[in-house]
PDB file of N, CA and C in Angstrom:
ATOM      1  N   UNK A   1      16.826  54.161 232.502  1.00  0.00           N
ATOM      2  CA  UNK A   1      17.853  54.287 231.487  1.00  0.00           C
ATOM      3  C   UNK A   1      18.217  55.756 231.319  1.00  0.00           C
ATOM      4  N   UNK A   2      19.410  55.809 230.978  1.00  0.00           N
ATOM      5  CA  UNK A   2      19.981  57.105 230.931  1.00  0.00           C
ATOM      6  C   UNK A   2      20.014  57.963 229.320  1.00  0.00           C
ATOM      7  N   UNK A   3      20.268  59.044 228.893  1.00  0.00           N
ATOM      8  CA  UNK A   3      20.289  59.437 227.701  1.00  0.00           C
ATOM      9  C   UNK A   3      21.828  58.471 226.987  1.00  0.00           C
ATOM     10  N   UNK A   4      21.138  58.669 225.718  1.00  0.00           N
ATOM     11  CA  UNK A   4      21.726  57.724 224.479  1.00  0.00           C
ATOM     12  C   UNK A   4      22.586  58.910 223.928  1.00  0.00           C
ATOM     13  N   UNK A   5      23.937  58.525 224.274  1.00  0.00           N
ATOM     14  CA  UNK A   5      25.096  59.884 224.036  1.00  0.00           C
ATOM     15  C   UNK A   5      25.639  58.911 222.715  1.00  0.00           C
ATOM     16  N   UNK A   6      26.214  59.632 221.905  1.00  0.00           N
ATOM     17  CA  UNK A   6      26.909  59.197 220.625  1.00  0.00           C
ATOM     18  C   UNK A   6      28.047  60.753 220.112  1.00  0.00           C
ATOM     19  N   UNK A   7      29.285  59.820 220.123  1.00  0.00           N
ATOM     20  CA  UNK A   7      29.924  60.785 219.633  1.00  0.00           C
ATOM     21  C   UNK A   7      30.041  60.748 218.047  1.00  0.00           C
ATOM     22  N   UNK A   8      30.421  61.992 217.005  1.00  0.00           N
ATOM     23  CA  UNK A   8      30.484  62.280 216.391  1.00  0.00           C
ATOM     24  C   UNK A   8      30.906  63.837 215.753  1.00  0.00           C
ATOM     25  N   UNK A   9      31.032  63.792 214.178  1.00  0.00           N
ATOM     26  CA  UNK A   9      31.488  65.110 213.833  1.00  0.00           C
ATOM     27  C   UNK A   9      30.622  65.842 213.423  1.00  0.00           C
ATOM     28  N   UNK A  10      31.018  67.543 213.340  1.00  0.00           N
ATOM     29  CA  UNK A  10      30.194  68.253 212.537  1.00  0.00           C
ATOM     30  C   UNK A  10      30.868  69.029 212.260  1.00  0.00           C
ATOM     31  N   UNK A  11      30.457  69.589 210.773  1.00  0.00           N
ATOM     32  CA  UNK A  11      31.372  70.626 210.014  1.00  0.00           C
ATOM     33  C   UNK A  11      30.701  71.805 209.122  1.00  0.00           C
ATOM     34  N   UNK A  12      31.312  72.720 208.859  1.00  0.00           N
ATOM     35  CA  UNK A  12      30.850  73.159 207.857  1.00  0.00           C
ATOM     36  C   UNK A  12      30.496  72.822 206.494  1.00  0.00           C
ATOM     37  N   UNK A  13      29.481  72.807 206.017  1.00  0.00           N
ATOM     38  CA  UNK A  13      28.897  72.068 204.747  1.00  0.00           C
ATOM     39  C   UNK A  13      29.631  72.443 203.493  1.00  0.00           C
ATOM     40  N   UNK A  14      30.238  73.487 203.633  1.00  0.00           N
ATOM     41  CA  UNK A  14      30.967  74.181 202.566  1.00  0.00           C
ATOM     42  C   UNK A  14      32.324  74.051 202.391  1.00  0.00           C
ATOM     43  N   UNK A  15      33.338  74.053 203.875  1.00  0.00           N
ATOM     44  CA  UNK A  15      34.601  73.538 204.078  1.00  0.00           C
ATOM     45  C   UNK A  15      34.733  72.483 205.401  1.00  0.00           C
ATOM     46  N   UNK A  16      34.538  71.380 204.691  1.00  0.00           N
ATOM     47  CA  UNK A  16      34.494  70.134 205.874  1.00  0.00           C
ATOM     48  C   UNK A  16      35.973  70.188 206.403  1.00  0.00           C
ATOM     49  N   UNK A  17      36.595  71.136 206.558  1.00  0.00           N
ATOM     50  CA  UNK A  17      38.203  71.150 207.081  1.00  0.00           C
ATOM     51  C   UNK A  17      37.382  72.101 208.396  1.00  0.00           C
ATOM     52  N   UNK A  18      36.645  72.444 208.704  1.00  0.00           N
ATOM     53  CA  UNK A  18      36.382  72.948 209.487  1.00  0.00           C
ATOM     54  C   UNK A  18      35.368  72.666 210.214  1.00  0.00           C
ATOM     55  N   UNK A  19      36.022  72.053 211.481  1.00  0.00           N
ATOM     56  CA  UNK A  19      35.036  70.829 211.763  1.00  0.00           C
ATOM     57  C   UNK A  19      35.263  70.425 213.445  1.00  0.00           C
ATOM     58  N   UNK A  20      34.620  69.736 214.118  1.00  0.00           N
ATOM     59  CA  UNK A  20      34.735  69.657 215.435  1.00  0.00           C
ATOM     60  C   UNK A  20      34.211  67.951 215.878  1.00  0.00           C
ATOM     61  N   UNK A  21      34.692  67.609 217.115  1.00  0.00           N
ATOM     62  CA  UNK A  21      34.233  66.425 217.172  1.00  0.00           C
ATOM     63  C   UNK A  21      33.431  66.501 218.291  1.00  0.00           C
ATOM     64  N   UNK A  22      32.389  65.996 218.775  1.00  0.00           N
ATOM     65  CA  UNK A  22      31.316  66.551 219.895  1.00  0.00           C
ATOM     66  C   UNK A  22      30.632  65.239 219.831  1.00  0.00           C
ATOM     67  N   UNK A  23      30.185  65.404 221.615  1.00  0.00           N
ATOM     68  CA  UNK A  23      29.289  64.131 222.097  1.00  0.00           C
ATOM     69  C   UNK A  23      27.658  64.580 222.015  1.00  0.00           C
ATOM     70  N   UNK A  24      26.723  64.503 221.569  1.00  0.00           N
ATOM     71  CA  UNK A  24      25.593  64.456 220.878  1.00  0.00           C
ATOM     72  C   UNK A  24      24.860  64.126 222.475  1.00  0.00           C
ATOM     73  N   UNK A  25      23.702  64.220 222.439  1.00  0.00           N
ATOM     74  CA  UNK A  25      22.787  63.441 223.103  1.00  0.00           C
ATOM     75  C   UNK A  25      21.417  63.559 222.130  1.00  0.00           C
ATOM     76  N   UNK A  26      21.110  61.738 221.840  1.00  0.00           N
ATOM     77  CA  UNK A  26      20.145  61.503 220.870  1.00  0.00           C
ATOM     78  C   UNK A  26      18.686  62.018 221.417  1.00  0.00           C
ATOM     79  N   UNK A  27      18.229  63.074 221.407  1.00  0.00           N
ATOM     80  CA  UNK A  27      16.877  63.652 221.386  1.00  0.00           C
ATOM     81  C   UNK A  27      15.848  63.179 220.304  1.00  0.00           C
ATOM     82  N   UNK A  28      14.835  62.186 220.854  1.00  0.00           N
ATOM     83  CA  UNK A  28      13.772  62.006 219.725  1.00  0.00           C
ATOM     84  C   UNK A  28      12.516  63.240 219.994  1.00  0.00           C
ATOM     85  N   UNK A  29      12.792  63.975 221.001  1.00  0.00           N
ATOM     86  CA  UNK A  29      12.094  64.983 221.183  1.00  0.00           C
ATOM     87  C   UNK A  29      12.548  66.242 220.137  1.00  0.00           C
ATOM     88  N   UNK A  30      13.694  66.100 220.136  1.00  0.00           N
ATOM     89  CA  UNK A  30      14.506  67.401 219.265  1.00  0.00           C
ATOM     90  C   UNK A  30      13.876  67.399 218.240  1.00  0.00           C
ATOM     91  N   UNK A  31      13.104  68.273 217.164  1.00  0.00           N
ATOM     92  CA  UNK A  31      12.867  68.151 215.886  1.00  0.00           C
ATOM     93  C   UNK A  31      14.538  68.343 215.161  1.00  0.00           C
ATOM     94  N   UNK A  32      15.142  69.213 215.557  1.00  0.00           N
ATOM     95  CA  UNK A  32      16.493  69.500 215.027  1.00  0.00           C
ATOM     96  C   UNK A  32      17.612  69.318 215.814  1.00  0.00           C
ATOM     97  N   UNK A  33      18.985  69.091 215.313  1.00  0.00           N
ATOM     98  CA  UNK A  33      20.002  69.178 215.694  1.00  0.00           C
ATOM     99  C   UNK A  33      20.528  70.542 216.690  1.00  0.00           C
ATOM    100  N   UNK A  34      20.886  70.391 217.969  1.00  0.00           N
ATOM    101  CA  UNK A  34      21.188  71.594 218.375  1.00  0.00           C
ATOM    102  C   UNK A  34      22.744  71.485 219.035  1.00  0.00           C
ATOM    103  N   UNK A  35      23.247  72.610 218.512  1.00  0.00           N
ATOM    104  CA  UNK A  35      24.628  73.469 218.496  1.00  0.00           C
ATOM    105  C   UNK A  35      25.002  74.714 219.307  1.00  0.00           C
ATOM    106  N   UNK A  36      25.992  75.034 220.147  1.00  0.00           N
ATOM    107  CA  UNK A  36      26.110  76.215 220.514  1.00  0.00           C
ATOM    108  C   UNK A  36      26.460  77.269 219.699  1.00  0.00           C
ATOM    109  N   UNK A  37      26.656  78.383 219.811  1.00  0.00           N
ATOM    110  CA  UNK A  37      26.833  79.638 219.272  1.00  0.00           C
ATOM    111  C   UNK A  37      28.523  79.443 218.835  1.00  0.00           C
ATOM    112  N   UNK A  38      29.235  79.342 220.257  1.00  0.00           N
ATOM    113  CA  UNK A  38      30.950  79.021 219.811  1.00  0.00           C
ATOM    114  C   UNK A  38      30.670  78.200 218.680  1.00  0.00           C
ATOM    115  N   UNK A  39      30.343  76.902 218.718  1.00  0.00           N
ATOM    116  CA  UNK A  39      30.924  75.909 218.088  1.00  0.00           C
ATOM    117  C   UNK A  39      30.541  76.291 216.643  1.00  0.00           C
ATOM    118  N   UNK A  40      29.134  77.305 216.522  1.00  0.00           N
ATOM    119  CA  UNK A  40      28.581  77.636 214.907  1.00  0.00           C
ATOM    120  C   UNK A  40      29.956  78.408 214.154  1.00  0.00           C
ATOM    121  N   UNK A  41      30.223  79.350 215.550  1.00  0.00           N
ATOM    122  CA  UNK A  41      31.222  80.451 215.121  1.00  0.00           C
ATOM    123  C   UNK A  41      32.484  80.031 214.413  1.00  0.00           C
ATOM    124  N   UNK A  42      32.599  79.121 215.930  1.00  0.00           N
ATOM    125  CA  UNK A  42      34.393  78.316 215.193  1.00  0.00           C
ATOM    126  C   UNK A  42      34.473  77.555 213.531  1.00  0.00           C
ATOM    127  N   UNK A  43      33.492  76.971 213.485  1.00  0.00           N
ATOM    128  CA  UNK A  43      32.559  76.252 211.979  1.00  0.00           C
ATOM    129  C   UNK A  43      32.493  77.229 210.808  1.00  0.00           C
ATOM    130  N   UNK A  44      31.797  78.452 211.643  1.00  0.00           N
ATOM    131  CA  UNK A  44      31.739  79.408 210.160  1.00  0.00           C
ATOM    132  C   UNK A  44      30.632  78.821 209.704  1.00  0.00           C
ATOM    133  N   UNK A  45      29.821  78.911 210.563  1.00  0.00           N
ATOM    134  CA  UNK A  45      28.404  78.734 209.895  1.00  0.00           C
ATOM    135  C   UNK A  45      27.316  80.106 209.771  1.00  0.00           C
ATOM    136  N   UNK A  46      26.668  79.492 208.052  1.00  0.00           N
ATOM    137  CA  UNK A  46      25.998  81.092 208.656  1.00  0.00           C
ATOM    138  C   UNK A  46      24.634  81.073 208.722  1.00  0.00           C
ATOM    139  N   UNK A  47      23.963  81.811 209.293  1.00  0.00           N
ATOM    140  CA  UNK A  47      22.843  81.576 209.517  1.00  0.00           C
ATOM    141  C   UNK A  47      21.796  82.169 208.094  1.00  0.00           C
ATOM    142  N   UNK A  48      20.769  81.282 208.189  1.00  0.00           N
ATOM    143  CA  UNK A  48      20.390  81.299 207.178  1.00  0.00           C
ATOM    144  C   UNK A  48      18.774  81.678 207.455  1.00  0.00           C
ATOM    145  N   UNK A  49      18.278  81.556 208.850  1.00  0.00           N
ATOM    146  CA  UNK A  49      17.177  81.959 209.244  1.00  0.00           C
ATOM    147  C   UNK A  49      16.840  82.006 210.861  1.00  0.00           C
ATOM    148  N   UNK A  50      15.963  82.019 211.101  1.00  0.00           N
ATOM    149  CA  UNK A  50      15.495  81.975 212.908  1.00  0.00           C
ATOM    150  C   UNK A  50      14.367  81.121 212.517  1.00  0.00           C
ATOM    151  N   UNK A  51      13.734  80.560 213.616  1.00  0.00           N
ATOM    152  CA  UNK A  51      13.055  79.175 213.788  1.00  0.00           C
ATOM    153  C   UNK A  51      12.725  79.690 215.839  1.00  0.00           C
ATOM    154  N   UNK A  52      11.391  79.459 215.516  1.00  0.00           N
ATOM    155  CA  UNK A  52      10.677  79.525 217.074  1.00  0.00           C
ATOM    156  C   UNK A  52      10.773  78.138 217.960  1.00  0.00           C
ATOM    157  N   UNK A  53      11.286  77.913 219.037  1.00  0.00           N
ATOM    158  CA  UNK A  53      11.482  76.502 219.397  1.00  0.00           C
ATOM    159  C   UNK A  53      10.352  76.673 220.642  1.00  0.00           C
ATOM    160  N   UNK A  54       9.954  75.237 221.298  1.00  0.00           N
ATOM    161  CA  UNK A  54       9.670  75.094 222.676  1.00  0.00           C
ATOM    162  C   UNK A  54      10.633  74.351 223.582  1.00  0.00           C
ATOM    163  N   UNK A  55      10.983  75.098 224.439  1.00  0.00           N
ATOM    164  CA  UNK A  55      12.038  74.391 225.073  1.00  0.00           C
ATOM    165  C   UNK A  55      11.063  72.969 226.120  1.00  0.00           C
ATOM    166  N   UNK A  56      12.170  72.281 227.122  1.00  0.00           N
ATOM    167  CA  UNK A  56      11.402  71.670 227.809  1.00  0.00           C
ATOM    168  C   UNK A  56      10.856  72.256 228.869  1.00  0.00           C
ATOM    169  N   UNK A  57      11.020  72.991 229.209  1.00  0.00           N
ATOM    170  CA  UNK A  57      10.429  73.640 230.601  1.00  0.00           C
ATOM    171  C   UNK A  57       9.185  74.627 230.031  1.00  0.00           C
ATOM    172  N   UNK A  58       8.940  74.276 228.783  1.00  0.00           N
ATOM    173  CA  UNK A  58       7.832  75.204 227.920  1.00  0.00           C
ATOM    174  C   UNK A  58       7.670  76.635 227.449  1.00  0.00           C
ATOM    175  N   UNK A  59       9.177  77.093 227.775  1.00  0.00           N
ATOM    176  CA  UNK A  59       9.124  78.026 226.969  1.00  0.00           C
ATOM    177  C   UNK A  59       9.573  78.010 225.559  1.00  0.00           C
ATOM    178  N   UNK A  60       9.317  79.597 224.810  1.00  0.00           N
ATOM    179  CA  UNK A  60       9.221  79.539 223.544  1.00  0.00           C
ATOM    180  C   UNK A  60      10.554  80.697 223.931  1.00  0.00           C
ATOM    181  N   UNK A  61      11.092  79.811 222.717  1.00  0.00           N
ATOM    182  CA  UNK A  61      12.312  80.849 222.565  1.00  0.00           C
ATOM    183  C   UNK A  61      12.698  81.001 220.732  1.00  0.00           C
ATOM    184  N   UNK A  62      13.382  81.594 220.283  1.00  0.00           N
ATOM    185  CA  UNK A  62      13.824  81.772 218.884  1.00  0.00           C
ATOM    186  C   UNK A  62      15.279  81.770 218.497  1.00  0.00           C
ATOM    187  N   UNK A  63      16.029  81.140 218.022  1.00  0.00           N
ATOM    188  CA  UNK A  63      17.093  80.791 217.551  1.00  0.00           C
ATOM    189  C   UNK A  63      17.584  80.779 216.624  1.00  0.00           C
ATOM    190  N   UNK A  64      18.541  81.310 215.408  1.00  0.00           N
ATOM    191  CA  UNK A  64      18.653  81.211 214.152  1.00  0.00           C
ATOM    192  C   UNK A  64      19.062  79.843 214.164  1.00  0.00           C
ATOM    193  N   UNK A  65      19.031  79.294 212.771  1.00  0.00           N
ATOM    194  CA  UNK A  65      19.298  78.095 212.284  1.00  0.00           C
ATOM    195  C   UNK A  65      20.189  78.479 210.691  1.00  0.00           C
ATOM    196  N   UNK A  66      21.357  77.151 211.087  1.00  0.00           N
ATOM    197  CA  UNK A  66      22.139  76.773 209.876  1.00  0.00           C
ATOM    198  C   UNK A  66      21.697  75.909 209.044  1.00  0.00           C
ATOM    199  N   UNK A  67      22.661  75.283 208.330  1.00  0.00           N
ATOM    200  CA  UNK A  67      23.500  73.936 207.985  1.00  0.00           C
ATOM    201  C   UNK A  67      24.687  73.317 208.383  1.00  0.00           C
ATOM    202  N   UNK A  68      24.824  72.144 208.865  1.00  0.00           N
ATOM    203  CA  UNK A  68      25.723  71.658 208.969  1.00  0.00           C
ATOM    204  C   UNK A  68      26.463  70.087 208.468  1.00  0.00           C
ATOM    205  N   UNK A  69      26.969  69.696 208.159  1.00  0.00           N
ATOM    206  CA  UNK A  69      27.857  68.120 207.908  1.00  0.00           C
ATOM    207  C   UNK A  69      27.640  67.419 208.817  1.00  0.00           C
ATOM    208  N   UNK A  70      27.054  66.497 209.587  1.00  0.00           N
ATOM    209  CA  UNK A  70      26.745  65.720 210.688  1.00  0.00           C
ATOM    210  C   UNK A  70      27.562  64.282 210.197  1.00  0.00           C
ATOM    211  N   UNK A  71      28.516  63.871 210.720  1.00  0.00           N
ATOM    212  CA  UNK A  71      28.705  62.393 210.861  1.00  0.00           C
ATOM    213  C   UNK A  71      28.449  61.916 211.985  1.00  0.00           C
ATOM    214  N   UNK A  72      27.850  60.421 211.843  1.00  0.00           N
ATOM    215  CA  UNK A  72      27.839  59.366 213.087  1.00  0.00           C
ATOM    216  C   UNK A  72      27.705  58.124 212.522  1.00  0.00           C
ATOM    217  N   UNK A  73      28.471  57.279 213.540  1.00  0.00           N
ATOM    218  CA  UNK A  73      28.688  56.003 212.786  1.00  0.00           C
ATOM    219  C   UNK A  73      29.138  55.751 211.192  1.00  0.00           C
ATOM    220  N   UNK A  74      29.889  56.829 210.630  1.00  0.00           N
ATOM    221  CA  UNK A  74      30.257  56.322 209.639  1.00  0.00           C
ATOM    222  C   UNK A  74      28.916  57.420 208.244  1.00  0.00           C
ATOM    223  N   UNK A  75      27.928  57.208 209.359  1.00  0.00           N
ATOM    224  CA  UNK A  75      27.111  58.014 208.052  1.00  0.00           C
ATOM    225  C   UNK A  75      26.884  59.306 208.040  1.00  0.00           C
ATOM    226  N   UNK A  76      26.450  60.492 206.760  1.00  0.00           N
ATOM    227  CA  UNK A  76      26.868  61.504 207.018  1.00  0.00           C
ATOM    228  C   UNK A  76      25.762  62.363 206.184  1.00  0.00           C
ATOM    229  N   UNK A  77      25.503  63.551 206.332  1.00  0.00           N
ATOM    230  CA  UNK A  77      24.451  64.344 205.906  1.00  0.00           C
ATOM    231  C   UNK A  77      24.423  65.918 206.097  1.00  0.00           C
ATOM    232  N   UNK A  78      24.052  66.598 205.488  1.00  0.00           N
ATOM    233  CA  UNK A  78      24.082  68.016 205.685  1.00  0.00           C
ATOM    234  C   UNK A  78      22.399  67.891 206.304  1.00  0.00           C
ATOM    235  N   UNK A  79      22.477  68.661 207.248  1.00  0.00           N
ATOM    236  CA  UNK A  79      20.739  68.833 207.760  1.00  0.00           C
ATOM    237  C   UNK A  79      21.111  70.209 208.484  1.00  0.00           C
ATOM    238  N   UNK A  80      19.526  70.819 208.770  1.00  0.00           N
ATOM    239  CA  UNK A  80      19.454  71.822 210.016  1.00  0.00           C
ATOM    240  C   UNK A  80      20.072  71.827 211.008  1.00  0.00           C
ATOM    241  N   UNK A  81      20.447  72.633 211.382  1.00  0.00           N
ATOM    242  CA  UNK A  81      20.800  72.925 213.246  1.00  0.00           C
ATOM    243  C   UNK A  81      20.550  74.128 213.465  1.00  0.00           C
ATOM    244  N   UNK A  82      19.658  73.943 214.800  1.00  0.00           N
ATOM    245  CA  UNK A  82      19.467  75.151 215.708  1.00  0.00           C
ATOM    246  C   UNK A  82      21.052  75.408 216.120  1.00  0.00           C
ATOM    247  N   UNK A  83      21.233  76.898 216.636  1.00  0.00           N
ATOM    248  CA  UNK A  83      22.153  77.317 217.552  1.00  0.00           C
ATOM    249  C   UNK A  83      21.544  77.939 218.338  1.00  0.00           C
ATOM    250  N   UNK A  84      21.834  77.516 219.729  1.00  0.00           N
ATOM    251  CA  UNK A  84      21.251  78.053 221.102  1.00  0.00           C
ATOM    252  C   UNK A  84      22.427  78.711 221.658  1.00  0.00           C
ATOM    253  N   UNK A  85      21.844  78.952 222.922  1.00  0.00           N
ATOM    254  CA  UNK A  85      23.254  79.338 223.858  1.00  0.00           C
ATOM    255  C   UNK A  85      24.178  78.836 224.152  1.00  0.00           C
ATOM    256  N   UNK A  86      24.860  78.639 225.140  1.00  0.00           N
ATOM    257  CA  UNK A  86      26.013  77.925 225.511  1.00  0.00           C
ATOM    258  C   UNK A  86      25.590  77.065 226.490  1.00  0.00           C
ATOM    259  N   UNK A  87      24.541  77.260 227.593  1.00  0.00           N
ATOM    260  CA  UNK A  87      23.919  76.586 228.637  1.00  0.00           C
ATOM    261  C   UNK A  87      23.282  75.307 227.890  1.00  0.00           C
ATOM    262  N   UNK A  88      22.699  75.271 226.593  1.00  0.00           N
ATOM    263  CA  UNK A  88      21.847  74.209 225.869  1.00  0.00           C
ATOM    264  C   UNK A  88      22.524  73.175 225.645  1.00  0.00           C
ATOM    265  N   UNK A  89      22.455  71.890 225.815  1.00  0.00           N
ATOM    266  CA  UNK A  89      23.056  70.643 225.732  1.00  0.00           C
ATOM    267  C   UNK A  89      23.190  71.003 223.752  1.00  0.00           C
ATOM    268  N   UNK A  90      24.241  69.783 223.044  1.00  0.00           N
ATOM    269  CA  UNK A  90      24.352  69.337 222.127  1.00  0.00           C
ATOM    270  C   UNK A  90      23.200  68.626 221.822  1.00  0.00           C
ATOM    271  N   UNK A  91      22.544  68.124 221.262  1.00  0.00           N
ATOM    272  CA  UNK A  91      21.227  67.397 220.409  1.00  0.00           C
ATOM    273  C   UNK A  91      21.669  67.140 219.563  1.00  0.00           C
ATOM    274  N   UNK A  92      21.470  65.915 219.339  1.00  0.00           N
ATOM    275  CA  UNK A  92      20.920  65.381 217.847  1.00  0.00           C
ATOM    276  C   UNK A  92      19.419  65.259 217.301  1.00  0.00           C
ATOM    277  N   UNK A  93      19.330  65.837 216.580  1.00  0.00           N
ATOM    278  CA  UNK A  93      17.445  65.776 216.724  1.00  0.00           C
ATOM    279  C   UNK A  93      16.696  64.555 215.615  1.00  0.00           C
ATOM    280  N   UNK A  94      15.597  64.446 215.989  1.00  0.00           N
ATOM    281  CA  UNK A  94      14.914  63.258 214.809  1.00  0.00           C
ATOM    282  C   UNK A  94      15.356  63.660 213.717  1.00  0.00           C
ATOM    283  N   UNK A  95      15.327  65.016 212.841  1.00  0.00           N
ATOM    284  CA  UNK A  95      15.153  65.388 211.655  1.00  0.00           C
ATOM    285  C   UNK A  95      16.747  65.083 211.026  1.00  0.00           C
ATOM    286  N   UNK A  96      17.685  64.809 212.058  1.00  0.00           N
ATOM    287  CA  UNK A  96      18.990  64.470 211.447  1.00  0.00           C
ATOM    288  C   UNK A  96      19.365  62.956 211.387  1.00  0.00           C
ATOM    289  N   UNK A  97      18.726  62.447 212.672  1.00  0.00           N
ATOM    290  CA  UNK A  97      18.635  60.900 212.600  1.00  0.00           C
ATOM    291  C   UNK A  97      17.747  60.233 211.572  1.00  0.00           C
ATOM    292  N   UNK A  98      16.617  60.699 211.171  1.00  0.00           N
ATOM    293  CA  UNK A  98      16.209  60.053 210.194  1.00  0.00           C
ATOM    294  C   UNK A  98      16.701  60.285 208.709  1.00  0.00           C
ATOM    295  N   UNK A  99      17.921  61.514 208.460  1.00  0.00           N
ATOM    296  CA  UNK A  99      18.153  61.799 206.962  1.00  0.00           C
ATOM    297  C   UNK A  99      19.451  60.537 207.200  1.00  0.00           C
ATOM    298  N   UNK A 100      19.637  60.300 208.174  1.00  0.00           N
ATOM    299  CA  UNK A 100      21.205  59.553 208.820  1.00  0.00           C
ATOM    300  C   UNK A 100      20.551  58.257 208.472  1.00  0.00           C
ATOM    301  N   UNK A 101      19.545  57.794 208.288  1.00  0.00           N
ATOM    302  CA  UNK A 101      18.500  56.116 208.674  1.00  0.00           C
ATOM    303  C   UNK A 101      19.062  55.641 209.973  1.00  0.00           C
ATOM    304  N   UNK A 102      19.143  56.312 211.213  1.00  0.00           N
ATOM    305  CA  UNK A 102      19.123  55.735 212.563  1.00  0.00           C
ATOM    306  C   UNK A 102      18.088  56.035 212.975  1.00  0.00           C
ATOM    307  N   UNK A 103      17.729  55.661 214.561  1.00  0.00           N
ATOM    308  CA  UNK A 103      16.644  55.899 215.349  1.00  0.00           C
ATOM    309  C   UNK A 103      17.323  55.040 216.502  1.00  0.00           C
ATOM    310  N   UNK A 104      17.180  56.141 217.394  1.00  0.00           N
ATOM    311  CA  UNK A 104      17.165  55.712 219.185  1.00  0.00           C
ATOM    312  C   UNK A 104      16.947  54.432 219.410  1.00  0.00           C
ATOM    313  N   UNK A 105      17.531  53.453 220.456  1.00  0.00           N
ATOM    314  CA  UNK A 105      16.932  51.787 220.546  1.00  0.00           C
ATOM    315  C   UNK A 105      17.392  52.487 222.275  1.00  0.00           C
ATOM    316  N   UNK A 106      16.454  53.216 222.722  1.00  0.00           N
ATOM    317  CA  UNK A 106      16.124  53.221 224.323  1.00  0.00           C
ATOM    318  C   UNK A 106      16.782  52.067 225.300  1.00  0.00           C
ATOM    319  N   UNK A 107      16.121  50.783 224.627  1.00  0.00           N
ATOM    320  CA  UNK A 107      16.282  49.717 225.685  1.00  0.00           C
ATOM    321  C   UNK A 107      18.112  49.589 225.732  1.00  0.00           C
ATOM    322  N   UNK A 108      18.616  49.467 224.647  1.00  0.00           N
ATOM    323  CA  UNK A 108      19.959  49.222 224.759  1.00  0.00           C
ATOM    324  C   UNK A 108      21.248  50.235 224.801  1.00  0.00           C
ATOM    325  N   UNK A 109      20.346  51.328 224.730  1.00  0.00           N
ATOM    326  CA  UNK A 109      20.960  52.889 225.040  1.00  0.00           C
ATOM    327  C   UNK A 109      21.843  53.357 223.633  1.00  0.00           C
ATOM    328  N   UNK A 110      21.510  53.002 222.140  1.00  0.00           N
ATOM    329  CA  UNK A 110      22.145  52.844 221.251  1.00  0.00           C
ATOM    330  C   UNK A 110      21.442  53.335 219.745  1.00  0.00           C
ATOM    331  N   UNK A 111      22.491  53.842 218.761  1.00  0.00           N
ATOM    332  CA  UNK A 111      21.353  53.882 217.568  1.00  0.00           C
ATOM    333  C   UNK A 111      21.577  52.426 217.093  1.00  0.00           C
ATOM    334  N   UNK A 112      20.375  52.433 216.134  1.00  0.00           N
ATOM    335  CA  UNK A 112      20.683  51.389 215.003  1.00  0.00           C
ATOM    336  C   UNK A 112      19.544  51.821 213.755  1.00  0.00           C
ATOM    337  N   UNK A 113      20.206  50.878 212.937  1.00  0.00           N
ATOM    338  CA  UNK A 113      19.808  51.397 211.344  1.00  0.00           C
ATOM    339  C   UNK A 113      18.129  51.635 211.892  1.00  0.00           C
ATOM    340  N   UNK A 114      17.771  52.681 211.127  1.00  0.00           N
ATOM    341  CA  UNK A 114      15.733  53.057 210.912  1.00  0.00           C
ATOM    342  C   UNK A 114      15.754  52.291 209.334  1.00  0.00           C
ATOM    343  N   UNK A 115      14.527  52.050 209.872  1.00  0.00           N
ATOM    344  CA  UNK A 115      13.750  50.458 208.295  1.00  0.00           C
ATOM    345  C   UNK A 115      13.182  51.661 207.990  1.00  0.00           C
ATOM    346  N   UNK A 116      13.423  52.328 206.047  1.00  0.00           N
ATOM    347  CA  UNK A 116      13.377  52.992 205.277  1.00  0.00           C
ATOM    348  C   UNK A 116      11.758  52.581 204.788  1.00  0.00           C
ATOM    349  N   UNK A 117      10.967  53.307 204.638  1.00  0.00           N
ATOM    350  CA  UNK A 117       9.482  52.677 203.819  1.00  0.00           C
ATOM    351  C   UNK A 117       9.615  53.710 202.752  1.00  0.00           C
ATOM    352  N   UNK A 118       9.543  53.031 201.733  1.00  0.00           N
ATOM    353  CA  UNK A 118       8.857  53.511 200.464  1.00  0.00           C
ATOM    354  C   UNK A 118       7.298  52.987 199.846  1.00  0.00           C
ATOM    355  N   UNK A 119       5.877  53.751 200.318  1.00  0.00           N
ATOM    356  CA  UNK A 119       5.232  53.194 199.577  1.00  0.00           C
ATOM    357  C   UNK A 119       4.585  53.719 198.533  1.00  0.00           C
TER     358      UNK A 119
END
């Protein structure tokens, strides 16, 4: 099976008029959402800190991190995003899919709703 692509928006949290539409690839590896540098810029996002990542090939690299407006499917959330380079795929990471209540369904290459526990 191939990666679980989902399109959707992202915007600035502050002026959602400023905003982009982008194809995602659902990372349950991603702790965070990841963004290029253009697309933070064009957004007007600002950075609000740096955050140490491991990439997959195991290196450690450091990246500032925003906020951003994430829609998909209709649902929508301000969460983290890394900004990487320009070479770094788009991500969606767990930490945005679960404020979203989705989660990856691998077998059918798709999100669908995540079962919420409160105990």
């Amino acid at each position: 099976m191939g990666y679980v692509r989902v399109h959707g928006t992202i915007a600035n949290p502050l002026n959602r008029n400023l905003k982009d539409e982008l194809e995602f690839i659902a990372d349950t590896r991603a702790i965070y959402t990841v963004i290029s540098k253009n697309i933070a810029d064009k957004l007007q996002l600002e950075e609000t800190d740096k955050r140490r990542f491991k990439t997959a090939s195991g290196e450690i690299v450091e990246y500032p991190v925003s906020e951003a407006y994430i829609t998909i499917e209709g649902k929508s959330v301000t969460s983290l995003v890394a900004i990487a380079t320009e070479k770094t795929p788009i991500l969606l990471g767990v930490t945005t899919l679960e404020l979203l209540g989705l989660q990856v369904d691998p077998v059918n290459g798709k999100l669908t709703p995540l079962e919420l526990v409160i105990l």
